[in-house]
PDB file of N, CA and C in Angstrom:
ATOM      1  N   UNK A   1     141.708  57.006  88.748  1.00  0.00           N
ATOM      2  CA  UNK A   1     140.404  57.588  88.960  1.00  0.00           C
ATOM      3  C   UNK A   1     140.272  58.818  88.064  1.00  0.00           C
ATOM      4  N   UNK A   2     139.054  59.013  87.596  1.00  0.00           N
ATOM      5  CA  UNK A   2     138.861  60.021  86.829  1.00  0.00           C
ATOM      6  C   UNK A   2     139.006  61.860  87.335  1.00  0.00           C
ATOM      7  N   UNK A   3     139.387  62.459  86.723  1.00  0.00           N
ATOM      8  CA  UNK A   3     139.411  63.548  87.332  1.00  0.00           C
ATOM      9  C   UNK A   3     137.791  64.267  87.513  1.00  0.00           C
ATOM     10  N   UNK A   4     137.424  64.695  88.220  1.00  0.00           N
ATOM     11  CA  UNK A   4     136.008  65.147  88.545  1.00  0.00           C
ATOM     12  C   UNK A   4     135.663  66.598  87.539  1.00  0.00           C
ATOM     13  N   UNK A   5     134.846  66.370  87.080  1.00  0.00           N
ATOM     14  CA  UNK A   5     133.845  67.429  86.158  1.00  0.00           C
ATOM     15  C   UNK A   5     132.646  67.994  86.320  1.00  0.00           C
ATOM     16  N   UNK A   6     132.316  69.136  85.763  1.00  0.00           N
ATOM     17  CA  UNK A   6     130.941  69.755  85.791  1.00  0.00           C
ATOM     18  C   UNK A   6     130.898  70.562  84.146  1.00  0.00           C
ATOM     19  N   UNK A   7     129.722  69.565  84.072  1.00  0.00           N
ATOM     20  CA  UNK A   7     128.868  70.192  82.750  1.00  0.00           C
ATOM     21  C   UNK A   7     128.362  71.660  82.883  1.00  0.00           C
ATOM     22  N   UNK A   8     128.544  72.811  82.123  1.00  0.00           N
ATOM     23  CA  UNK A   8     127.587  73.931  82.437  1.00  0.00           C
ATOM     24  C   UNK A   8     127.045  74.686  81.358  1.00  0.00           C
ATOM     25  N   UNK A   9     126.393  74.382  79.839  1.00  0.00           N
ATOM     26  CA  UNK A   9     125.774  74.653  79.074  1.00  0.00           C
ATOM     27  C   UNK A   9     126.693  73.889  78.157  1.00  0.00           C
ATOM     28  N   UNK A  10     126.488  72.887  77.834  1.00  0.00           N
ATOM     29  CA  UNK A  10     127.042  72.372  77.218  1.00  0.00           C
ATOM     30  C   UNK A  10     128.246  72.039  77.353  1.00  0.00           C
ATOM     31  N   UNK A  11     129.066  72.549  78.159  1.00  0.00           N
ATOM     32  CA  UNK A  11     130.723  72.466  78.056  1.00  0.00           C
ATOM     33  C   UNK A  11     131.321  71.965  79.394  1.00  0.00           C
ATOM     34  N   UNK A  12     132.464  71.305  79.521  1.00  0.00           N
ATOM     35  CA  UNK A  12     132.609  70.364  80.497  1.00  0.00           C
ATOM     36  C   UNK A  12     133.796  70.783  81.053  1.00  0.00           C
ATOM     37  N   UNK A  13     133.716  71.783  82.174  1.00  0.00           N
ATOM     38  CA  UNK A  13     135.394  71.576  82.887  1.00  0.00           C
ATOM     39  C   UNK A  13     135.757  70.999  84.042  1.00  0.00           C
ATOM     40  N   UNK A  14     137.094  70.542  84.030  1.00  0.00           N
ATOM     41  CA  UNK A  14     137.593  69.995  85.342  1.00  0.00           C
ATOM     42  C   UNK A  14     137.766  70.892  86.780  1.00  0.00           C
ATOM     43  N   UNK A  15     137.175  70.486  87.776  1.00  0.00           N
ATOM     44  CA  UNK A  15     136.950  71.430  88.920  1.00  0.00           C
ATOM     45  C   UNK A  15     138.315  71.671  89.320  1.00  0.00           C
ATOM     46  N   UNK A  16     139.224  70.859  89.081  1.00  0.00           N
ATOM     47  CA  UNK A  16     140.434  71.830  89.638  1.00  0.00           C
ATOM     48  C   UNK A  16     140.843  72.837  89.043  1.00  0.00           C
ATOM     49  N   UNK A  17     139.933  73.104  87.820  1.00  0.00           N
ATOM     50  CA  UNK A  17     140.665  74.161  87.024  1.00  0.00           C
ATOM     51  C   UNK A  17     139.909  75.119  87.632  1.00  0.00           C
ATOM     52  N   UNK A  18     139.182  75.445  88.261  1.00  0.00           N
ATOM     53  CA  UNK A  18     138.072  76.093  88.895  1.00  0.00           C
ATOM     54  C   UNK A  18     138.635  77.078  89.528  1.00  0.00           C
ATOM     55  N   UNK A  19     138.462  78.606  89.336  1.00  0.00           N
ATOM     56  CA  UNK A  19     139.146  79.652  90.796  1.00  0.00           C
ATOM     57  C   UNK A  19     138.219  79.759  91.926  1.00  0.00           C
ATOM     58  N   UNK A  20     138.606  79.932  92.986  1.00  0.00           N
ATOM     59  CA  UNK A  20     137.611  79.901  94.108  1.00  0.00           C
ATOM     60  C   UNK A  20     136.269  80.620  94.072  1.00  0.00           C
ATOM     61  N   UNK A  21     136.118  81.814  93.588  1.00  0.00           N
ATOM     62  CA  UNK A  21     134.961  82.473  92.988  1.00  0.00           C
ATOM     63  C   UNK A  21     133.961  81.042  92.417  1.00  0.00           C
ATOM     64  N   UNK A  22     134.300  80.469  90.981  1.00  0.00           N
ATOM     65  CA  UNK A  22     133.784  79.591  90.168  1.00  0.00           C
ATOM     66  C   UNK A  22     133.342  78.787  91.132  1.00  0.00           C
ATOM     67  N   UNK A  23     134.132  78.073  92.036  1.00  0.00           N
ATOM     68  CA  UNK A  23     134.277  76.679  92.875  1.00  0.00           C
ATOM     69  C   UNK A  23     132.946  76.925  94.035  1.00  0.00           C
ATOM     70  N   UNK A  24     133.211  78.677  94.285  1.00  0.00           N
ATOM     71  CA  UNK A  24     131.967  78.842  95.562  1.00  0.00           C
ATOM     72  C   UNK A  24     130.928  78.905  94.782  1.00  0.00           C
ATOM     73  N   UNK A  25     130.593  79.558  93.592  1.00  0.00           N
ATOM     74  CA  UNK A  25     129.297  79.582  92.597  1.00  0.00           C
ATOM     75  C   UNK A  25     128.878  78.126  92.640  1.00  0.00           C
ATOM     76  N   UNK A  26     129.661  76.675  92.170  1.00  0.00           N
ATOM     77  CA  UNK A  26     129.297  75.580  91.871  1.00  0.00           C
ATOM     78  C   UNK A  26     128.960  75.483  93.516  1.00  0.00           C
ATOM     79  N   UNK A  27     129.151  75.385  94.589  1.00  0.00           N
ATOM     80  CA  UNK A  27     129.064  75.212  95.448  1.00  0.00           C
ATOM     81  C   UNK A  27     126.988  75.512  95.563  1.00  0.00           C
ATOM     82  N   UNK A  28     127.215  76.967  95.589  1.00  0.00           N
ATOM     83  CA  UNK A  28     126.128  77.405  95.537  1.00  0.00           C
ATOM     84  C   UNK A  28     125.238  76.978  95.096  1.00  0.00           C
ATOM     85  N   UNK A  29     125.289  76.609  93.488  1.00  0.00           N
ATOM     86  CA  UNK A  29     124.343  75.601  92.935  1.00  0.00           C
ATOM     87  C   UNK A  29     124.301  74.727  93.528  1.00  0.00           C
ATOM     88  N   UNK A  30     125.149  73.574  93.953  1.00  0.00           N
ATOM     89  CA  UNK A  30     124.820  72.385  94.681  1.00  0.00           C
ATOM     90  C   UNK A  30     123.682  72.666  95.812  1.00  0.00           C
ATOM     91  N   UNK A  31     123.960  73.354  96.730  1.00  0.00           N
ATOM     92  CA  UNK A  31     122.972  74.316  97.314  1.00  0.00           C
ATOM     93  C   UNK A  31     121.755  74.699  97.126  1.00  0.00           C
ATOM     94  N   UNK A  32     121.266  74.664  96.518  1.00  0.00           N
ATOM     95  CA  UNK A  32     119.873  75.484  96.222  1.00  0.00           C
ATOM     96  C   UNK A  32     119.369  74.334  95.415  1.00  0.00           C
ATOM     97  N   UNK A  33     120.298  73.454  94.694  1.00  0.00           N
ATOM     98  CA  UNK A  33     119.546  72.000  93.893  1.00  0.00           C
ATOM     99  C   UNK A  33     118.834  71.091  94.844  1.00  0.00           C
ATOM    100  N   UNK A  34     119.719  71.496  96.010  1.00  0.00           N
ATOM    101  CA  UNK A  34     119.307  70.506  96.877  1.00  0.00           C
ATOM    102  C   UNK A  34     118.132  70.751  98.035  1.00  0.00           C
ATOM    103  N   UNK A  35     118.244  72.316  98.284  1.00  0.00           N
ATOM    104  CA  UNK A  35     117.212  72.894  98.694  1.00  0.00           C
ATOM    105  C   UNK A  35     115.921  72.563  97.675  1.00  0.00           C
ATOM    106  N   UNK A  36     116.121  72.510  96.502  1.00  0.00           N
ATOM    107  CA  UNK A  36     114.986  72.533  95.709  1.00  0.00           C
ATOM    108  C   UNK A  36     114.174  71.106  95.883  1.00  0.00           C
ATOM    109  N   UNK A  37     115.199  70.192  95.959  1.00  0.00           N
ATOM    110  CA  UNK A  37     114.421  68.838  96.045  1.00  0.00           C
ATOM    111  C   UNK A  37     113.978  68.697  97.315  1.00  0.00           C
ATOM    112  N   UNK A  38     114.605  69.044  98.565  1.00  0.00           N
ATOM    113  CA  UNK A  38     114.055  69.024  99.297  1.00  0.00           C
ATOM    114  C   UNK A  38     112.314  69.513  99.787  1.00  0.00           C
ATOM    115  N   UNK A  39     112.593  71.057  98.838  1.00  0.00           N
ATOM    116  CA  UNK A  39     111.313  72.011  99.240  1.00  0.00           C
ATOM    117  C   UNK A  39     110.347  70.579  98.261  1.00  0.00           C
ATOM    118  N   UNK A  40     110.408  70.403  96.798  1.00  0.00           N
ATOM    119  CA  UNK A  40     109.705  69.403  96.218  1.00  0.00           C
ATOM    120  C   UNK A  40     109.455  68.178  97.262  1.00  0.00           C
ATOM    121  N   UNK A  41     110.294  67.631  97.671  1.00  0.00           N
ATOM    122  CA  UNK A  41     109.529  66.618  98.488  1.00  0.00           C
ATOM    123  C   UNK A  41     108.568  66.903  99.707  1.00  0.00           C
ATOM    124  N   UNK A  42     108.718  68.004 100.448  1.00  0.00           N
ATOM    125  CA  UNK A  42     107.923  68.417 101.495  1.00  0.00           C
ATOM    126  C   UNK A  42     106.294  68.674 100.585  1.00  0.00           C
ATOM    127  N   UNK A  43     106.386  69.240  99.331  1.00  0.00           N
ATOM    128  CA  UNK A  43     105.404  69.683  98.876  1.00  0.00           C
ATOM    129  C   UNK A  43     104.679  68.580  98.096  1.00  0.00           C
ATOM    130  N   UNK A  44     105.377  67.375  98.041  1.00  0.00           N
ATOM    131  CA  UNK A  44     104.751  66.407  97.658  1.00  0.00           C
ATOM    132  C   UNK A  44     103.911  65.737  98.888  1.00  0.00           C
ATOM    133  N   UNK A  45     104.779  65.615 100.167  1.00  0.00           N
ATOM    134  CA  UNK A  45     104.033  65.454 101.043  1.00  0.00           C
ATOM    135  C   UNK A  45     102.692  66.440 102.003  1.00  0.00           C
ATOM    136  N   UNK A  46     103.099  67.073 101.172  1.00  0.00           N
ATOM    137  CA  UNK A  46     101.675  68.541 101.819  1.00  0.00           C
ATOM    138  C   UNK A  46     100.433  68.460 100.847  1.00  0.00           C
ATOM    139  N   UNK A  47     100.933  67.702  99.343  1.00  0.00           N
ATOM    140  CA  UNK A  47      99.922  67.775  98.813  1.00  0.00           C
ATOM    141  C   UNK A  47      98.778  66.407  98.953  1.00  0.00           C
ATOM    142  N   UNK A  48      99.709  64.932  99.428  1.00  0.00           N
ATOM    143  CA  UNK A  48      99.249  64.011  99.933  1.00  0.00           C
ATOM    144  C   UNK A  48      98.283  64.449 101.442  1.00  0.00           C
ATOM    145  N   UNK A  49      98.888  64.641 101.972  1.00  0.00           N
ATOM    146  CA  UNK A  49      98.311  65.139 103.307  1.00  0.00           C
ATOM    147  C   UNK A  49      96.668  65.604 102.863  1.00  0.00           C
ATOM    148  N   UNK A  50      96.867  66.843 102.058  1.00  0.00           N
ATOM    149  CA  UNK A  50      95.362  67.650 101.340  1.00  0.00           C
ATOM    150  C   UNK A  50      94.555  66.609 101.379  1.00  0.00           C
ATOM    151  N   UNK A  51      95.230  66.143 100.156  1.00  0.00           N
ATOM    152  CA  UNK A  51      94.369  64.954  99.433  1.00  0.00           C
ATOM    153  C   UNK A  51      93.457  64.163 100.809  1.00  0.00           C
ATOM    154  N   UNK A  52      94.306  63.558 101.433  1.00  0.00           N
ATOM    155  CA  UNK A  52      93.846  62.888 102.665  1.00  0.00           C
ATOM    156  C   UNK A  52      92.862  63.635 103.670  1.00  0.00           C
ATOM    157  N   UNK A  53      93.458  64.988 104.086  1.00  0.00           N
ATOM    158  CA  UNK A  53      92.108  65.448 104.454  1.00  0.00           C
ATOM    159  C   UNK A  53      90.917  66.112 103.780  1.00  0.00           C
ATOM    160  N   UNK A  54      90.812  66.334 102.705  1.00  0.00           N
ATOM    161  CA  UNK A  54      89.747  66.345 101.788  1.00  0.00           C
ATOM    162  C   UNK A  54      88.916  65.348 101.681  1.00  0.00           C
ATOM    163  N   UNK A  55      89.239  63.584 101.574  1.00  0.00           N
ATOM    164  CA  UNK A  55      88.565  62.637 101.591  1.00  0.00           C
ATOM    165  C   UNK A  55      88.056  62.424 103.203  1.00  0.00           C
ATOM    166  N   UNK A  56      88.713  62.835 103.910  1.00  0.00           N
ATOM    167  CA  UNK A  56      88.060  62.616 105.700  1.00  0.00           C
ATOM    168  C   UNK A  56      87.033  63.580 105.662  1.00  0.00           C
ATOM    169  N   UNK A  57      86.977  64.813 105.335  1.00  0.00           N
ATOM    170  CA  UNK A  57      86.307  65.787 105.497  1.00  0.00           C
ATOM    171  C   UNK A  57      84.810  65.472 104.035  1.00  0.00           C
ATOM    172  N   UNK A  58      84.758  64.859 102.924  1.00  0.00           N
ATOM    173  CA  UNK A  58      83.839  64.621 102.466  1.00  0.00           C
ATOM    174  C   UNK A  58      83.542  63.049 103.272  1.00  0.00           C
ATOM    175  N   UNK A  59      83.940  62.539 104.065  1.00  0.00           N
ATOM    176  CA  UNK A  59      83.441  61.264 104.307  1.00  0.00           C
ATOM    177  C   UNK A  59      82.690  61.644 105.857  1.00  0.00           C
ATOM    178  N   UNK A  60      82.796  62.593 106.207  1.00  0.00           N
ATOM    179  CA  UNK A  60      82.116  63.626 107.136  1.00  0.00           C
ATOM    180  C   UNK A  60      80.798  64.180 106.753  1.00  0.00           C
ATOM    181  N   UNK A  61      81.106  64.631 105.750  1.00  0.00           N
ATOM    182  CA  UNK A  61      80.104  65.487 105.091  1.00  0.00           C
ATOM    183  C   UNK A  61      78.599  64.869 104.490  1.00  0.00           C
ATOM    184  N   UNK A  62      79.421  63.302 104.211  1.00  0.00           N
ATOM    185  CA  UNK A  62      78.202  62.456 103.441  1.00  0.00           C
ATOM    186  C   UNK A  62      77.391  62.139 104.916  1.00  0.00           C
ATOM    187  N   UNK A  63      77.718  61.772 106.037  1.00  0.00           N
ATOM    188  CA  UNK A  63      76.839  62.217 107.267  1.00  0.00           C
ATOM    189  C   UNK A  63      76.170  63.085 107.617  1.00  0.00           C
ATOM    190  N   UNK A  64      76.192  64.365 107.029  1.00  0.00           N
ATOM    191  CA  UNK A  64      75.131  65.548 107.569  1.00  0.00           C
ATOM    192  C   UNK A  64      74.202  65.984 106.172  1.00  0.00           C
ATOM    193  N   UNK A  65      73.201  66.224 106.632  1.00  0.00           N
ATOM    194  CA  UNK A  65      72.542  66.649 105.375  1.00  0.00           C
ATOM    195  C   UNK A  65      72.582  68.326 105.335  1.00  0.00           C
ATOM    196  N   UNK A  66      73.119  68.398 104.011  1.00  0.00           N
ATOM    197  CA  UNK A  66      73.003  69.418 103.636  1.00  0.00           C
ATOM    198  C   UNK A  66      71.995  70.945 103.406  1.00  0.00           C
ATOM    199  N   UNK A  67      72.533  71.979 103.698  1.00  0.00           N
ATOM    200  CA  UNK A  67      71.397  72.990 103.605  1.00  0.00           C
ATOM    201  C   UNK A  67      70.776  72.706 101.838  1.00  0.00           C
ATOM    202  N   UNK A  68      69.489  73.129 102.543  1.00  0.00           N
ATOM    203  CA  UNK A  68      68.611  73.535 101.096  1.00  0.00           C
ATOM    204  C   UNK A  68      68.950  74.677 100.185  1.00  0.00           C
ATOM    205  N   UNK A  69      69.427  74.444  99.174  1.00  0.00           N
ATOM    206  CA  UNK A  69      69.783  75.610  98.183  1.00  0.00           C
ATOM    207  C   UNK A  69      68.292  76.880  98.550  1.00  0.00           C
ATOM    208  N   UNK A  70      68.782  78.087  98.525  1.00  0.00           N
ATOM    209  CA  UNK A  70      67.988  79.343  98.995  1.00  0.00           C
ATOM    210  C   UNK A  70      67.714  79.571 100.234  1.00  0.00           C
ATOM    211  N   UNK A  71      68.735  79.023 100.976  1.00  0.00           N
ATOM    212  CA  UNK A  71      68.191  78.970 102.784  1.00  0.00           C
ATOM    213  C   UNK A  71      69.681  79.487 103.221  1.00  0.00           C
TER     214      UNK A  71
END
């Protein structure tokens, strides 16, 4: 089996070479990458949601007649 790696600007080291400092930093990143996709998917679903009530709320709207511009 291959020994396990992380790319980090170009350059590729093996995590066992890693001191615990390094190892909790990569950690960290894993962390917050994953927070990130997470927060992205919630916000994909918040922006669907909008979308959806925006079309309920003009399909509302085409039912009432509107005020007269200057009133």
């Amino acid at each position: 089996m291959a020994e396990k790696t992380i790319s980090i600007d170009g350059q590729t080291y093996a995590i066992s070479s890693l001191n615990d400092q390094a190892k909790a930093q990569v950690q960290n990143l894993r962390a917050t990458d994953a927070e990130a996709a997470r927060l992205q998917a919630q916000m994909a679903i918040t922006q669907t949601a909008r979308i959806a009530y925006a079309k309920a709320l003009k399909d509302e709207l085409a039912k009432i007649k509107p005020v007269e511009a200057g009133h």
